[in-house]
N, C-alpha and C. Protein backbone atom coordinates (compact mmCIF):
# COMPACT_ATOMS: atom_id res chain seq x y z
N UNK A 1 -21.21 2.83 -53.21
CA UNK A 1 -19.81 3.09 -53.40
C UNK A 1 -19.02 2.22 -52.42
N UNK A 2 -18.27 1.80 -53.01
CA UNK A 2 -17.05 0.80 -51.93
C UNK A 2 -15.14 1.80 -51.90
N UNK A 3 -14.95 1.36 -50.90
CA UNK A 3 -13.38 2.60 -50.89
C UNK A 3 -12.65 0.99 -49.67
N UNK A 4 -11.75 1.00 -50.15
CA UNK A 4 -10.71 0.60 -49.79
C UNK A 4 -9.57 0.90 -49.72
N UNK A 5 -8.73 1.18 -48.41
CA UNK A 5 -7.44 2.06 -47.90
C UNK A 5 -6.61 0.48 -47.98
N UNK A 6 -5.61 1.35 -48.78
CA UNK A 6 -4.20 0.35 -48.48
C UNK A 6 -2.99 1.01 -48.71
N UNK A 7 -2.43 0.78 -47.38
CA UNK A 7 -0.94 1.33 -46.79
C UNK A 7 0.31 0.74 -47.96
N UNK A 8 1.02 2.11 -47.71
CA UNK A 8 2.16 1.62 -48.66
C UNK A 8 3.34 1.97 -47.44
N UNK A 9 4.08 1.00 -47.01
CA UNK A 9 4.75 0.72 -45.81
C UNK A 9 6.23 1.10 -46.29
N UNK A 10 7.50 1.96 -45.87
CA UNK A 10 8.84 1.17 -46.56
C UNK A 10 9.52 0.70 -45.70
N UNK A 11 9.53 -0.03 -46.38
CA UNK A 11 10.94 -1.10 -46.35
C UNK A 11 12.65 -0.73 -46.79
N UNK A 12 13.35 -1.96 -45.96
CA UNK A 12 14.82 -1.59 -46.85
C UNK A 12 15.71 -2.70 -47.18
N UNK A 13 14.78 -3.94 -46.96
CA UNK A 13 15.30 -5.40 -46.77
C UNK A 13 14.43 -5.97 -47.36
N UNK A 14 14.10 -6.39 -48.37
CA UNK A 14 13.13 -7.63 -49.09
C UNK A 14 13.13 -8.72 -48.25
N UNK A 15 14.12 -9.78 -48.03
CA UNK A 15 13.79 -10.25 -47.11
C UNK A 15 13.55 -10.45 -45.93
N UNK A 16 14.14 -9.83 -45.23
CA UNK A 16 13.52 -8.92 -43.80
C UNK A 16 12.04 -9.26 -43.52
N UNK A 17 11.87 -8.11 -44.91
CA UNK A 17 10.23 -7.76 -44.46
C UNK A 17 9.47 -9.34 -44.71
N UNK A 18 10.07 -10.05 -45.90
CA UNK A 18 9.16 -11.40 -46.38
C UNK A 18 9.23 -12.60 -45.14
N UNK A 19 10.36 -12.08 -44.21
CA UNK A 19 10.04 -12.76 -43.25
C UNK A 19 9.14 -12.75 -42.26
N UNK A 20 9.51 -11.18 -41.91
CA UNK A 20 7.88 -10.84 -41.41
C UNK A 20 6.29 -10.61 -41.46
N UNK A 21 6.31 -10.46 -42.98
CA UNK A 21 4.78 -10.15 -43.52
C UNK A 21 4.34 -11.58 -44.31
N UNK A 22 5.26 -12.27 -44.48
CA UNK A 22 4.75 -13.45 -44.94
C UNK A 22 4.55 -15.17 -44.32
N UNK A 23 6.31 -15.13 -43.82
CA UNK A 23 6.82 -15.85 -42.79
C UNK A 23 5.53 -16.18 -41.13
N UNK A 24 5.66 -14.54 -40.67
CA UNK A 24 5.35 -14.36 -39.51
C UNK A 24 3.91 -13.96 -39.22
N UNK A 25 2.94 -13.03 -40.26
CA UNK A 25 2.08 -13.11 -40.44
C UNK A 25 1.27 -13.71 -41.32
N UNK A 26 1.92 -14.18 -41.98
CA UNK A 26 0.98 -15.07 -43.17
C UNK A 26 0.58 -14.85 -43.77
N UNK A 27 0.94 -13.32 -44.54
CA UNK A 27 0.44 -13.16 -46.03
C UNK A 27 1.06 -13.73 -47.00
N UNK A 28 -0.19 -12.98 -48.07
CA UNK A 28 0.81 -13.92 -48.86
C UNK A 28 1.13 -12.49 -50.46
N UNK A 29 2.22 -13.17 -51.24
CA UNK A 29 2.66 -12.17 -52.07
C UNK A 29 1.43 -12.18 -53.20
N UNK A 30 1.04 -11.12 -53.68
CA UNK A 30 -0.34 -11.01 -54.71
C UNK A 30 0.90 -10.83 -56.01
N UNK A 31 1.61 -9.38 -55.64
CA UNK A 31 2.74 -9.93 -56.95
C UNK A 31 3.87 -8.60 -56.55
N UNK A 32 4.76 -8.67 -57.52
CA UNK A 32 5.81 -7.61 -56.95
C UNK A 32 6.50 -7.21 -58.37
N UNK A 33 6.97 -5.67 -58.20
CA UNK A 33 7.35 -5.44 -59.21
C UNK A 33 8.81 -4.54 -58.91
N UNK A 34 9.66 -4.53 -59.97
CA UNK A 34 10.66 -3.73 -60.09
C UNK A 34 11.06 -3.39 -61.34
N UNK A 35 11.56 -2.11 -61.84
CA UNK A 35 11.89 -1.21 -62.80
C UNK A 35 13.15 -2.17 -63.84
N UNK A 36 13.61 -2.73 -63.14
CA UNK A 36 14.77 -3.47 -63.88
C UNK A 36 15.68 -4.28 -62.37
N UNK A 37 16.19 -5.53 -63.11
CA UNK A 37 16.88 -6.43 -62.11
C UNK A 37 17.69 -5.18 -61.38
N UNK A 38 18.24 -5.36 -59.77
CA UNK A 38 18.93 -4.48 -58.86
C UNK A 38 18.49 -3.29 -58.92
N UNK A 39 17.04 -3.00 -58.72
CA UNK A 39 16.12 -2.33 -58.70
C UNK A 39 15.33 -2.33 -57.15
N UNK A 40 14.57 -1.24 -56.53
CA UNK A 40 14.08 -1.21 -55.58
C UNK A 40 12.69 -2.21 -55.81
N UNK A 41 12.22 -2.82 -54.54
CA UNK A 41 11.30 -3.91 -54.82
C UNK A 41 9.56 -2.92 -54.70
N UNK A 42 8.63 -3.04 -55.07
CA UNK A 42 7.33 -2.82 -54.56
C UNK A 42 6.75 -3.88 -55.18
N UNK A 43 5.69 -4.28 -53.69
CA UNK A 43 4.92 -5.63 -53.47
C UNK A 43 3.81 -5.05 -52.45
N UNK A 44 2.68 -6.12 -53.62
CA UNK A 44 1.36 -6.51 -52.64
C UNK A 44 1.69 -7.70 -51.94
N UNK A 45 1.14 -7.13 -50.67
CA UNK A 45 0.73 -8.45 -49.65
C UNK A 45 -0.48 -8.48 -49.33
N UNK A 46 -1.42 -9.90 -49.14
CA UNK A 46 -2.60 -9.44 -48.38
C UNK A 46 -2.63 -11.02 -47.56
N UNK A 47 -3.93 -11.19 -46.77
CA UNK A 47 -4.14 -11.98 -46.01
C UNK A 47 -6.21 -11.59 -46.22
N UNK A 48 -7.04 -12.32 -46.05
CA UNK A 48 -7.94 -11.86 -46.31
C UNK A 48 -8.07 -10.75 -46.88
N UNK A 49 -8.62 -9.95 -46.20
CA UNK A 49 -9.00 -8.66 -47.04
C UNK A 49 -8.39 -7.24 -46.51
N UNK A 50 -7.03 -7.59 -45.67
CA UNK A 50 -6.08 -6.59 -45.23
C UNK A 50 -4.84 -6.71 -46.63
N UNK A 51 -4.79 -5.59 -47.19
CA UNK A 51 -3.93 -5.37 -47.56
C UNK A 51 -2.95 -4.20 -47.70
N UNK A 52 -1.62 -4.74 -48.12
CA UNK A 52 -0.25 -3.70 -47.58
C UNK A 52 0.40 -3.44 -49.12
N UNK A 53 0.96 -2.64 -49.31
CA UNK A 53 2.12 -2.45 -50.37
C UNK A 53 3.21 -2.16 -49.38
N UNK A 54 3.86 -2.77 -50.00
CA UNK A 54 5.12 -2.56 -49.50
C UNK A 54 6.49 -1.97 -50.45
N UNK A 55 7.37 -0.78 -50.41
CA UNK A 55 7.82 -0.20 -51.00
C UNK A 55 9.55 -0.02 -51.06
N UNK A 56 10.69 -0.38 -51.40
CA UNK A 56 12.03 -0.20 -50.79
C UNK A 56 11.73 1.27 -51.01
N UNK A 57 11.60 1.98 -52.31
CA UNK A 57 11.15 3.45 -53.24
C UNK A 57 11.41 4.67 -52.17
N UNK A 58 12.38 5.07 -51.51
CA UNK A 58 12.64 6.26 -51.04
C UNK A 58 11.79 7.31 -50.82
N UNK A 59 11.66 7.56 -52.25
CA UNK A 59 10.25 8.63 -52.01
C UNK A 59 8.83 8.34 -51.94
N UNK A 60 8.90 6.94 -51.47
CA UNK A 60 7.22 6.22 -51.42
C UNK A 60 6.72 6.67 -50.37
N UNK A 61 7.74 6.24 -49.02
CA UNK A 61 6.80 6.94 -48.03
C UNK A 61 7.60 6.90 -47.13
N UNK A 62 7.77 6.99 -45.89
CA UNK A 62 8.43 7.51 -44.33
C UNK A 62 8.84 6.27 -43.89
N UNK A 63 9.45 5.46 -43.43
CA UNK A 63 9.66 4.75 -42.43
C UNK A 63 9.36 5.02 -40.89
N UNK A 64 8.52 4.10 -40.26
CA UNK A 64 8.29 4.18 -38.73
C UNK A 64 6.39 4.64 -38.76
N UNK A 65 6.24 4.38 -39.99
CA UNK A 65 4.49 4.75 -40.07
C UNK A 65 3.82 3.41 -38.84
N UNK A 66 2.81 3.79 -38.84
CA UNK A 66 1.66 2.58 -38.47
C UNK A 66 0.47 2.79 -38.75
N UNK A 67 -0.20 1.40 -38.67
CA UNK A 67 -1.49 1.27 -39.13
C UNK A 67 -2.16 0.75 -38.58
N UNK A 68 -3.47 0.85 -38.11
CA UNK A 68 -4.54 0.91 -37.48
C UNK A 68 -5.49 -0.31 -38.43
N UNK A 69 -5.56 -1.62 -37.92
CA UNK A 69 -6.34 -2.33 -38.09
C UNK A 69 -7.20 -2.87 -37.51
N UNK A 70 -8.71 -3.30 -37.93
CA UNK A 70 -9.70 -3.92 -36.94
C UNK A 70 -9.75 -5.23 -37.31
N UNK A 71 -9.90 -6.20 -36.17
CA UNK A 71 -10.16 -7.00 -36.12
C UNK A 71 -11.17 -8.28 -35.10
N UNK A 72 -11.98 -8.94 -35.85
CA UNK A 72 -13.23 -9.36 -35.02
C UNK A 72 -12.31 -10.79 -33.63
N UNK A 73 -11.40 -10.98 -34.24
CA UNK A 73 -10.72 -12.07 -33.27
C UNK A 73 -9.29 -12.07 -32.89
N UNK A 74 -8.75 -10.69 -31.75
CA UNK A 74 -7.70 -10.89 -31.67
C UNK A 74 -6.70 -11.86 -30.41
N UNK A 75 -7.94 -12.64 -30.16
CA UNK A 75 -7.63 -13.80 -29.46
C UNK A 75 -6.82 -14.82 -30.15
N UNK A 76 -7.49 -15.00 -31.53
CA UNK A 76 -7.43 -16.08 -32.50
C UNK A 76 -5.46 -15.60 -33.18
N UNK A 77 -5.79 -14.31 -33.63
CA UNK A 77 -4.36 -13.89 -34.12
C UNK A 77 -3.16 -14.04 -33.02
N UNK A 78 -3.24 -13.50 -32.27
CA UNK A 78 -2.40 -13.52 -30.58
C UNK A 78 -2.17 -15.03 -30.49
N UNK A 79 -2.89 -15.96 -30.92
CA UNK A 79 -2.88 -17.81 -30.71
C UNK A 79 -1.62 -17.67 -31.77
N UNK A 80 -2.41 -17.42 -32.49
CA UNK A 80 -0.97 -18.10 -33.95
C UNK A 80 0.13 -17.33 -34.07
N UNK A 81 -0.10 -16.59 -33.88
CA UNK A 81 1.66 -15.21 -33.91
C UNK A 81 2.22 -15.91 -32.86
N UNK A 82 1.71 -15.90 -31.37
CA UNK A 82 2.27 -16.41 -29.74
C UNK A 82 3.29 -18.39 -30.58
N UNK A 83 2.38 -18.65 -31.82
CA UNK A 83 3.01 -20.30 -31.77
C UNK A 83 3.90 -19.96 -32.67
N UNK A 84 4.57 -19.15 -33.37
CA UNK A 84 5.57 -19.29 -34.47
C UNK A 84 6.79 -18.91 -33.49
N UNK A 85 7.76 -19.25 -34.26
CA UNK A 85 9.17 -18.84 -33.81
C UNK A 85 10.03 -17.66 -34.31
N UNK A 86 9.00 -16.57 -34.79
CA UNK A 86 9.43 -15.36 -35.11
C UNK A 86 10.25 -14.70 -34.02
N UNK A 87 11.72 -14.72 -33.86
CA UNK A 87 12.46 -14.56 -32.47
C UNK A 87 12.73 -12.87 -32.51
N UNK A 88 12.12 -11.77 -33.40
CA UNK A 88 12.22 -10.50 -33.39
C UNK A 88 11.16 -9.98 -32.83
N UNK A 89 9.91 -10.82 -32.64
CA UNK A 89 8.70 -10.23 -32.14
C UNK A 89 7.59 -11.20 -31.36
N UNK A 90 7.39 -10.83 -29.75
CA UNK A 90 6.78 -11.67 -29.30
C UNK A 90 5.17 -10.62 -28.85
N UNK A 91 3.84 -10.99 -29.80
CA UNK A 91 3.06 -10.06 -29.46
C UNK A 91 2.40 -10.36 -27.69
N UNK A 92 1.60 -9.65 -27.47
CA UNK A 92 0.94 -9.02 -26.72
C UNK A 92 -0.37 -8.29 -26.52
N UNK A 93 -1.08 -8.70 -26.31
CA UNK A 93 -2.56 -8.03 -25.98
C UNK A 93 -2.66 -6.89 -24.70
N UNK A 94 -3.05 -6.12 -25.13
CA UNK A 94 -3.25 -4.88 -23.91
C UNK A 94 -4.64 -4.16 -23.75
N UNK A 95 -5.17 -3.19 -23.20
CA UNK A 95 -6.24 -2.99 -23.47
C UNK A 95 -5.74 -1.26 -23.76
N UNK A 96 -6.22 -0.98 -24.63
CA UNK A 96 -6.46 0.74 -24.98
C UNK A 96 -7.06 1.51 -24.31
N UNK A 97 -6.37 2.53 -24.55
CA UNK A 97 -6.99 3.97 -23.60
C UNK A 97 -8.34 4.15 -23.67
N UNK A 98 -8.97 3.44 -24.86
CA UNK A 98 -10.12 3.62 -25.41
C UNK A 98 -11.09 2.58 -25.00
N UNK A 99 -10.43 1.42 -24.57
CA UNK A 99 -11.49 0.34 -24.01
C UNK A 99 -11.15 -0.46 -24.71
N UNK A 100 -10.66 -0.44 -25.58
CA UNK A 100 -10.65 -1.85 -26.97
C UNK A 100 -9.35 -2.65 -26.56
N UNK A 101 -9.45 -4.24 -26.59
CA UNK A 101 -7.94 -4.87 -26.68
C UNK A 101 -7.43 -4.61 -27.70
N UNK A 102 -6.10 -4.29 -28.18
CA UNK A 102 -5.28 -4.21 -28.98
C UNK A 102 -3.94 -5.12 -29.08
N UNK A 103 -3.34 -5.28 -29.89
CA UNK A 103 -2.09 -5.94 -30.37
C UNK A 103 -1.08 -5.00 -30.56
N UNK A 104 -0.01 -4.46 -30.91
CA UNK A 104 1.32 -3.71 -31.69
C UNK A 104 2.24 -4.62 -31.71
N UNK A 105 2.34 -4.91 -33.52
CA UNK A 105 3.24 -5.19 -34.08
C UNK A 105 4.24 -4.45 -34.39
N UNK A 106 5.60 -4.53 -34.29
CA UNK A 106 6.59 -3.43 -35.18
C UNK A 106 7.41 -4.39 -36.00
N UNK A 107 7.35 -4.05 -37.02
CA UNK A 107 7.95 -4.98 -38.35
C UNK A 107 9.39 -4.26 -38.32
N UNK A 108 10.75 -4.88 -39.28
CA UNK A 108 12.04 -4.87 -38.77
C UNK A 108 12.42 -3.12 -39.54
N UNK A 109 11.30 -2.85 -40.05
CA UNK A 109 11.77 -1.05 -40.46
C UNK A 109 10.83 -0.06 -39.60
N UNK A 110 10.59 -0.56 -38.36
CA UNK A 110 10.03 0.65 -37.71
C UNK A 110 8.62 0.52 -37.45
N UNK A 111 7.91 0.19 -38.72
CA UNK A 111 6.37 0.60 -38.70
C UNK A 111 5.35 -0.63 -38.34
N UNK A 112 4.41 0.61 -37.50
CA UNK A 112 4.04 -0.50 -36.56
C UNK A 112 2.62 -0.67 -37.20
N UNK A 113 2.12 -1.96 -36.61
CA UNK A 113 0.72 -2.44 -37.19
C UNK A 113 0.08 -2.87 -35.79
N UNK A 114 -0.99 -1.66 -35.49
CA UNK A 114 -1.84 -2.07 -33.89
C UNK A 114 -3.13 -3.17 -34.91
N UNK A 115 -3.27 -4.10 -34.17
CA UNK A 115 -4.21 -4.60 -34.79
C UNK A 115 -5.83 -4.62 -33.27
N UNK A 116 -6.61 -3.73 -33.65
CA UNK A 116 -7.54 -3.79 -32.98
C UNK A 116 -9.04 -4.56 -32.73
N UNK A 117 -9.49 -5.33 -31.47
CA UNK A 117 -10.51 -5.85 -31.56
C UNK A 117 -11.41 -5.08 -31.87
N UNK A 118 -12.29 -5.68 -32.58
CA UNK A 118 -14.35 -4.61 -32.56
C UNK A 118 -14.81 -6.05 -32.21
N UNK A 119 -16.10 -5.46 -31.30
CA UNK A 119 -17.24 -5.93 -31.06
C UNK A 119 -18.16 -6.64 -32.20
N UNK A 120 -18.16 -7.84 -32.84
CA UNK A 120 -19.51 -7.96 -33.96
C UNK A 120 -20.71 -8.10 -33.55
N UNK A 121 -21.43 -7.36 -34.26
CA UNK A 121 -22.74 -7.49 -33.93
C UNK A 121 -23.60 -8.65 -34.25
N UNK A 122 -24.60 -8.99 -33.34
CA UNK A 122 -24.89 -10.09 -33.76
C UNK A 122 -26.71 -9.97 -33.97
């Protein structure tokens, strides 16, 4: 059996967010839909094999959520976020209560994305 979790984030700015989730992290749009033109937006984003929905939809979900991601190189991400000129967000590496380095992103509606190192085994 395979299970795959994917966050449905809201938003309240289409472009806002496309600046940040696409612009700034580098996903990219899988596709997006709306009910009729001047309609609320919902969109896939992914980047490898992280993926987000993203929702304007009121009753989709909360604003100010976060999400808990692992990741094998957050040296490598911290390189390329640290070189863009995203002037709303400058990340940071810290180490967790837990031992693990971590990242926190907060995108321009609140919700934050910790992106966490793991150990790979070798």
């Amino acid at each position: 059996m395979h299970f795959q979790s994917i966050p449905v984030l809201r938003i309240f700015d289409e472009e806002k967010a496309k600046q940040f989730y696409v612009d700034f992290l580098g996903m990219s749009i899988d596709w997006e839909h709306r009910f009729e033109e001047n309609f609320p937006i919902y969109m896939q984003l992914s980047r490898d094999n992280l993926v987000f929905h993203l929702s304007e939809h009121s009753g989709d979900c909360t604003p100010g959520s976060k999400v808990f991601v692992n990741t094998p190189d957050i040296d490598g991400l911290y390189k390329e976020l640290s070189e863009k000129t995203y002037k709303y967000n400058k990340p940071g590496i810290e180490i967790a209560a837990w031992g693990d380095r971590t990242m926190t992103l907060t995108d321009p509606f609140s919700n934050k994305i910790l992106f966490n190192e793991v150990k790979v085994s070798s």
